[in-house]
Protein backbone atom coordinates (compact mmCIF):
# COMPACT_ATOMS: atom_id res chain seq x y z
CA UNK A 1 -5.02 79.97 -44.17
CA UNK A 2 -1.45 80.33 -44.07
CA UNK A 3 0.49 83.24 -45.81
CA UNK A 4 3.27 83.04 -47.68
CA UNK A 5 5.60 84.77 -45.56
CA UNK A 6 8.64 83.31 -46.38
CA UNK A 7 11.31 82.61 -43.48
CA UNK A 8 14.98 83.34 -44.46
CA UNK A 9 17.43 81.31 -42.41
CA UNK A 10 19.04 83.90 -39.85
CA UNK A 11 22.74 83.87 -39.40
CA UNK A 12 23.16 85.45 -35.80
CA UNK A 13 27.09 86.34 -35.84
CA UNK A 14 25.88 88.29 -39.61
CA UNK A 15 24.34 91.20 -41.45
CA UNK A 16 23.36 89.05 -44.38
CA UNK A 17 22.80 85.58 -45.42
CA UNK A 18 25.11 83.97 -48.81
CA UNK A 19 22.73 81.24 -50.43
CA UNK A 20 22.81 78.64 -53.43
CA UNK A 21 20.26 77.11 -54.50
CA UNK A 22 21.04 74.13 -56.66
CA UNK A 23 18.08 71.47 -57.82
CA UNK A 24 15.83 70.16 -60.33
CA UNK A 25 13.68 73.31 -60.26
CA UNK A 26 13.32 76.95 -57.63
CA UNK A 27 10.81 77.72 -55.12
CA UNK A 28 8.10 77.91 -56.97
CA UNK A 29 5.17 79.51 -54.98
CA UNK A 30 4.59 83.09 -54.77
CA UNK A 31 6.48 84.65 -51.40
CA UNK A 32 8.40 87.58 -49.89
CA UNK A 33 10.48 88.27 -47.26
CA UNK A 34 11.61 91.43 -45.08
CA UNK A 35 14.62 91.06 -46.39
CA UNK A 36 16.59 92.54 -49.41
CA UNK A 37 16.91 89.91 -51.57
CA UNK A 38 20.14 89.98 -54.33
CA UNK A 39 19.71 86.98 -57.04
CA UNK A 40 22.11 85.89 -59.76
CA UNK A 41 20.27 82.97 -62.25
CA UNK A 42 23.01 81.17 -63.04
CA UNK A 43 21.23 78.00 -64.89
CA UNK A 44 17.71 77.42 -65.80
CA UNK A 45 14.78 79.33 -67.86
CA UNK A 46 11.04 80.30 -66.69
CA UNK A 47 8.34 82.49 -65.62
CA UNK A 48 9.36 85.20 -63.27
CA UNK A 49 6.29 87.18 -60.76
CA UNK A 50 8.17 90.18 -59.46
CA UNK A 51 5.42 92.42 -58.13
CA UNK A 52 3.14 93.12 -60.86
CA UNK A 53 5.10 92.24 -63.84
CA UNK A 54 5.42 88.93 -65.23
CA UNK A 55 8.41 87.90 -67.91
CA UNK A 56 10.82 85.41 -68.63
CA UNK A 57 13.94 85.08 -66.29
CA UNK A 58 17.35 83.29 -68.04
CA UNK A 59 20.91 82.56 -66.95
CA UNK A 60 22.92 85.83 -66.17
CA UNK A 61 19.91 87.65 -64.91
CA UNK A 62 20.76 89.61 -61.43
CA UNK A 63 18.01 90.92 -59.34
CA UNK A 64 17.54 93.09 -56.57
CA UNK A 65 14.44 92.77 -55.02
CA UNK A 66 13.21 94.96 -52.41
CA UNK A 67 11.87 93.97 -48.92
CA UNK A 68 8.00 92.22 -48.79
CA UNK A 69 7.73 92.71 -52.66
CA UNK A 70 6.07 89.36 -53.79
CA UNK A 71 8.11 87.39 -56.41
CA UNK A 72 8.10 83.78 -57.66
CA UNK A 73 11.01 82.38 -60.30
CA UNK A 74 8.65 79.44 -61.71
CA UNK A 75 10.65 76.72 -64.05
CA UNK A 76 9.12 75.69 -67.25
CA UNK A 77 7.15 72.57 -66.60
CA UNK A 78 10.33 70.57 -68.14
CA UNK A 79 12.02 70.91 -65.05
CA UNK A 80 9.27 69.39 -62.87
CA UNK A 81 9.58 65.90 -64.88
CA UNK A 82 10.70 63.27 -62.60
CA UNK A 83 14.65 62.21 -63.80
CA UNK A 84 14.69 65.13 -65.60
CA UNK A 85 18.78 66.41 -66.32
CA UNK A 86 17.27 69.89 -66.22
CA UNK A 87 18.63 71.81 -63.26
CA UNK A 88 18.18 75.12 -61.59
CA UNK A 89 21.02 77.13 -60.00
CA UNK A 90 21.27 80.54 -58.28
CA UNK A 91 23.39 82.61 -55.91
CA UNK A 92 21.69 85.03 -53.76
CA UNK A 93 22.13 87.37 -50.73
CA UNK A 94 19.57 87.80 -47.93
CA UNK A 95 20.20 91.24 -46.39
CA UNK A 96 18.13 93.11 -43.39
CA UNK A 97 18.58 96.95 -44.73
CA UNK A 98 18.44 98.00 -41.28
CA UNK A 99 21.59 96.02 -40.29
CA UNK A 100 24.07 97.49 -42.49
CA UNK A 101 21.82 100.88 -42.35
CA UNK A 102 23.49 101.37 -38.60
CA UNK A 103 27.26 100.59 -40.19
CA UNK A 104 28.59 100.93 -43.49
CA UNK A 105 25.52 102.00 -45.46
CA UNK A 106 25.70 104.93 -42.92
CA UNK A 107 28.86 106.17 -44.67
CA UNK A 108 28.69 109.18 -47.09
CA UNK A 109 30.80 107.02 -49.72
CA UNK A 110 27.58 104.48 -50.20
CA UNK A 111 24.74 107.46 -49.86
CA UNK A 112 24.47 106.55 -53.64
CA UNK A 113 23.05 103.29 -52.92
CA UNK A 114 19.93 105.19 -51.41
CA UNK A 115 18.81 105.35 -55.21
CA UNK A 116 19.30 101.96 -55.59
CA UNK A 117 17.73 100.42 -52.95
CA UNK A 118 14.49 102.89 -53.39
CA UNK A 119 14.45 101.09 -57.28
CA UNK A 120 14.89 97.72 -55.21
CA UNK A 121 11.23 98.49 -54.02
CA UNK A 122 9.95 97.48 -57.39
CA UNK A 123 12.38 95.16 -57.87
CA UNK A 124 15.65 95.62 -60.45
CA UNK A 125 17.47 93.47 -62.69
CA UNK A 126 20.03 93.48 -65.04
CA UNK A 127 20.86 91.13 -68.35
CA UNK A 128 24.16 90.05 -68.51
CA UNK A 129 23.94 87.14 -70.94
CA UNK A 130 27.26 85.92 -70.22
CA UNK A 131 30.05 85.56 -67.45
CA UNK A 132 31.47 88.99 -66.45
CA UNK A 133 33.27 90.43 -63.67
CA UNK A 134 30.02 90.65 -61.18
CA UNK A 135 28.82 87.32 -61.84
CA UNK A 136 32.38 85.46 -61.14
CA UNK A 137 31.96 87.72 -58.47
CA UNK A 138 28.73 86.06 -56.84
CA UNK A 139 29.57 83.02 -57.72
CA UNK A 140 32.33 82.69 -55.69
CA UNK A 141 30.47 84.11 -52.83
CA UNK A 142 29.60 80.74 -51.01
CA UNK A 143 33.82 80.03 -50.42
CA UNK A 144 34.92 83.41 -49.21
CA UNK A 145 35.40 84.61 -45.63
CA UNK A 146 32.88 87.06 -44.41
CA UNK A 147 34.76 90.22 -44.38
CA UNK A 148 35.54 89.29 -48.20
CA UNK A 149 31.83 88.41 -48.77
CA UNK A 150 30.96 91.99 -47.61
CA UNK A 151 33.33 93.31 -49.58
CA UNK A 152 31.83 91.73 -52.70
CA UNK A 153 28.25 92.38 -51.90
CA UNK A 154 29.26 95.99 -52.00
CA UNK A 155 31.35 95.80 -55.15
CA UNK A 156 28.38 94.29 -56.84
CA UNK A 157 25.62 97.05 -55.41
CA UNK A 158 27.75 99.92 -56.56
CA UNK A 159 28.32 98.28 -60.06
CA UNK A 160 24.70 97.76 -60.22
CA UNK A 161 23.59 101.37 -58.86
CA UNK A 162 26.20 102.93 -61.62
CA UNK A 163 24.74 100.16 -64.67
CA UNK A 164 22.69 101.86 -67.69
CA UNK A 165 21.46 98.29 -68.25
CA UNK A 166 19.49 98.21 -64.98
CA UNK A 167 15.68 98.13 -65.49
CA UNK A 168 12.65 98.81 -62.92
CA UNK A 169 10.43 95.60 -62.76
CA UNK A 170 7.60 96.80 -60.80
CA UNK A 171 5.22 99.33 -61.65
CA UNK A 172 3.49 99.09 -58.12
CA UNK A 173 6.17 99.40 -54.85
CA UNK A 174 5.13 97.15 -52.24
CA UNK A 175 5.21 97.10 -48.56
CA UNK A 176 3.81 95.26 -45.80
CA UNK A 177 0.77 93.07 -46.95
CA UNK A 178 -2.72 94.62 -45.75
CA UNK A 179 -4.05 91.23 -45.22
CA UNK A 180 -1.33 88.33 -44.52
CA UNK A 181 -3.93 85.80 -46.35
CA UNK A 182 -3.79 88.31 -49.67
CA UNK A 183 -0.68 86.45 -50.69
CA UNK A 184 -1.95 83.13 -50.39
CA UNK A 185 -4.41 84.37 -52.47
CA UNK A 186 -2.20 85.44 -55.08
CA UNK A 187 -0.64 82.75 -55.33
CA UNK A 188 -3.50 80.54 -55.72
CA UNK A 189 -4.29 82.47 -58.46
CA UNK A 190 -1.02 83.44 -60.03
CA UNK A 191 -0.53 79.23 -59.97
CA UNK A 192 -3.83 78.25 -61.84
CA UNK A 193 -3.39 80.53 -64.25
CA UNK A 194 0.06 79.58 -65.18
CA UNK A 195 -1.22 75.90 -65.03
CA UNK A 196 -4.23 76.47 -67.25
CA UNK A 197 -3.73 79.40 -69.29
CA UNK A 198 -3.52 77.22 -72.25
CA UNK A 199 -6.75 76.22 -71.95
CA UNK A 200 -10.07 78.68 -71.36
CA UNK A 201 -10.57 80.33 -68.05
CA UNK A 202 -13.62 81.67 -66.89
CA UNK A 203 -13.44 84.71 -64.32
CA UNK A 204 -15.74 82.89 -62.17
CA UNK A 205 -13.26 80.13 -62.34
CA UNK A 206 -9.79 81.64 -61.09
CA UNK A 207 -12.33 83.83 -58.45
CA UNK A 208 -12.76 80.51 -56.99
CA UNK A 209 -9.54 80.12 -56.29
CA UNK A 210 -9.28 83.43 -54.50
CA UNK A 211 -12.36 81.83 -53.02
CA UNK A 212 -14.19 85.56 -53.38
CA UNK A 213 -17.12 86.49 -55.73
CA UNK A 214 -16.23 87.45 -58.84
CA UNK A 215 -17.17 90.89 -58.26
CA UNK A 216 -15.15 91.26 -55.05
CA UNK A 217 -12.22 89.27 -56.78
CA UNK A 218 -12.08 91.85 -59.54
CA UNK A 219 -11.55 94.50 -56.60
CA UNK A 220 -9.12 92.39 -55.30
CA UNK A 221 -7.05 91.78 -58.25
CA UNK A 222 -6.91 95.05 -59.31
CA UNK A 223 -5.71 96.53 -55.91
CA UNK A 224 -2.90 94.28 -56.11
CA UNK A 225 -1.86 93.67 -59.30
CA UNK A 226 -3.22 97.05 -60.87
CA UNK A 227 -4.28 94.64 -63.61
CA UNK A 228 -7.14 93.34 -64.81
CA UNK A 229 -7.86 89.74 -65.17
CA UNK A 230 -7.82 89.62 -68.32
CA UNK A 231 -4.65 91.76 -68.69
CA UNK A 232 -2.29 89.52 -67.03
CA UNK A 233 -4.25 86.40 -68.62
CA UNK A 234 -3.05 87.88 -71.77
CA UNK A 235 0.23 88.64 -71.07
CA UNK A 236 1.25 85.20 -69.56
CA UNK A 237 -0.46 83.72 -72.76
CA UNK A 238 1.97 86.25 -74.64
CA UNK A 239 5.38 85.67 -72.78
CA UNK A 240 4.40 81.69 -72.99
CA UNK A 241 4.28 82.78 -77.16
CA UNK A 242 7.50 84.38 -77.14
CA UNK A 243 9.05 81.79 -76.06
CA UNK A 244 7.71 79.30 -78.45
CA UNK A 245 8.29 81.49 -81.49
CA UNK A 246 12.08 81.69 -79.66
CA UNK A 247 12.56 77.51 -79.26
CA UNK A 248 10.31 76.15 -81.69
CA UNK A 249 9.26 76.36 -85.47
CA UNK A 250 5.56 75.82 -85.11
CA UNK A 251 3.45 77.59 -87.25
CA UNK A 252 1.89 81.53 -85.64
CA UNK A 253 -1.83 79.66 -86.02
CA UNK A 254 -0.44 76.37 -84.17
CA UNK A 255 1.34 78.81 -81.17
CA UNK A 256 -1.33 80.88 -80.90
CA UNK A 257 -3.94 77.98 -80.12
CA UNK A 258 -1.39 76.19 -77.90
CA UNK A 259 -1.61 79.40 -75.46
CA UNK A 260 -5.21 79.61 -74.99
CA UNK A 261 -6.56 81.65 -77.94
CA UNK A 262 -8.88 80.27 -80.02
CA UNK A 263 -9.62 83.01 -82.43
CA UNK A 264 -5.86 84.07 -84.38
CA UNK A 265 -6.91 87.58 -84.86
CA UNK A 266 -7.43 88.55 -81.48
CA UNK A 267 -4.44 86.50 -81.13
CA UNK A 268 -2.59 89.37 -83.55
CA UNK A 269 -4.21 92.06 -81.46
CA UNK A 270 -3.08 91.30 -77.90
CA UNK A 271 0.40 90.01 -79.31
CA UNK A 272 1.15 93.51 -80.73
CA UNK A 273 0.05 95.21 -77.95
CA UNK A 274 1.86 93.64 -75.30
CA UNK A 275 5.06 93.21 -77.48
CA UNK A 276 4.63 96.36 -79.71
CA UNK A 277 5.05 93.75 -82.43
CA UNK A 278 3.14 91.43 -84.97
CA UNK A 279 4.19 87.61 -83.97
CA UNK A 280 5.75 87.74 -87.82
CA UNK A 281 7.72 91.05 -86.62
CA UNK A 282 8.55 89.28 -83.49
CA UNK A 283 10.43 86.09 -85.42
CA UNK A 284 11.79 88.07 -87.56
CA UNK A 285 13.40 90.24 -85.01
CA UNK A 286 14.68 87.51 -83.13
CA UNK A 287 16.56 85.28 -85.71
């Protein structure tokens, strides 16, 4: 079984690697990487898997995610139409901490990145909503000259590191994977259940795709996610809600049987406690 150790193109003569991505949908299987990873969204909506939280990513989002933490940006299944004019765009920055640990990060001026990239561990974003100084910024990373790239990358960390906006993802910091097969795991189930979670699922059912017992899956799960089953069942059903009381006008009964709940009051219960909200409170609040 293969992990999902994903391999960032090297660039030999640099410290870090300036990439767009720029197609009908992202990457979508779970993955990480020893390397810092620096993300603006620039087009496109869906499901983000940083670590153990799971929301909604949208244009203007910027994300630092630390090294090996597991993360995933799936599209909404829109984008995986064939001909579809949906289109997913991003601007990142691959970067080995170690590299520019021995050089400029070295220099007491950037010591208050440390903070920063410790946060990075659980992975950190920011919601800019619109165009702003640090987005032009990335965005016109791909057509600079490398000592101007650097320059930018730095810019944008120490805007980032000084932002009130900035928000941990993460609740659990990862490192190395115990088991390089764990991930594939993950992702196995992490992929059925955004697949299928508008239809029942059966513990015994996503176990199988961890291909463990459901006993030794719920072990499994747990240790990784530091969620239950259940749990993050219910909260994928519950950001999928969200967004259809955002984008649609279908009645709260209608919604809440289109995400996998069958009985609306336990639809109520879950709603409010993931969201702090009723799904009335929730409209409401958002128009």
């Amino acid at each position: 079984m293969k992990p999902l150790l994903f391999r960032v193109p090297t660039v030999t003569d640099r410290s870090f690697r300036v990439q767009v991505d720029d197609g009908p949908h992202f990457y979508d299987r779970l993955h990480f990487h020893p390397e810092l990873q620096l993300t603006l969204i620039k087009e496109s909506v869906g499901t983000q898997v940083v670590g153990d939280r799971i929301d909604r990513f949208r244009p203007y989002d910027l994300l630092l995610l630390g090294a090996n933490l597991p993360h995933v940006f799936r599209n909404d299944p829109a984008y995986f139409v064939p001909d579809s004019p949906e289109r997913a765009l991003s601007y990142s920055v691959y970067l080995r901490p170690e590299h520019l640990q021995q050089t400029v990060f070295g220099m007491p001026e950037l010591n208050h990145l440390d903070q920063l990239f410790r946060e990075a561990r659980h992975g950190v974003r920011i919601r800019f909503n619109e165009v702003g100084s640090v987005t032009t910024c990335l965005e016109q990373l791909p057509t600079q000259r490398p000592f101007d790239q650097l320059m930018t990358l730095l810019s944008v960390l120490d805007q980032m590191a000084s932002d009130p906006r900035r928000e941990r993802l993460s609740i659990t910091a990862y490192e190395l994977p115990r088991r390089p097969d764990d991930h594939q795991r993950l992702d196995n189930v992490f992929t059925y259940i955004l697949n299928n979670y508008a239809s029942p699922i059966t513990l015994e059912e996503v176990a199988n795709q961890a291909h463990l017992t459901p006993s030794a899956f719920c072990r499994f799960f747990r240790l990784h996610t530091r969620k239950t089953f259940s749990q993050l069942l219910n909260e994928v059903r519950i950001e999928h809600a969200c967004r259809l009381l955002q984008e649609s006008k279908l009645p709260i009964s209608q919604i809440a049987f289109s995400c996998g709940y069958t009985n609306l009051s336990n639809f109520n219960r879950q709603f409010k406690l993931i969201t702090s909200l009723t799904p009335g409170q929730y409209s409401k609040a958002i128009f």
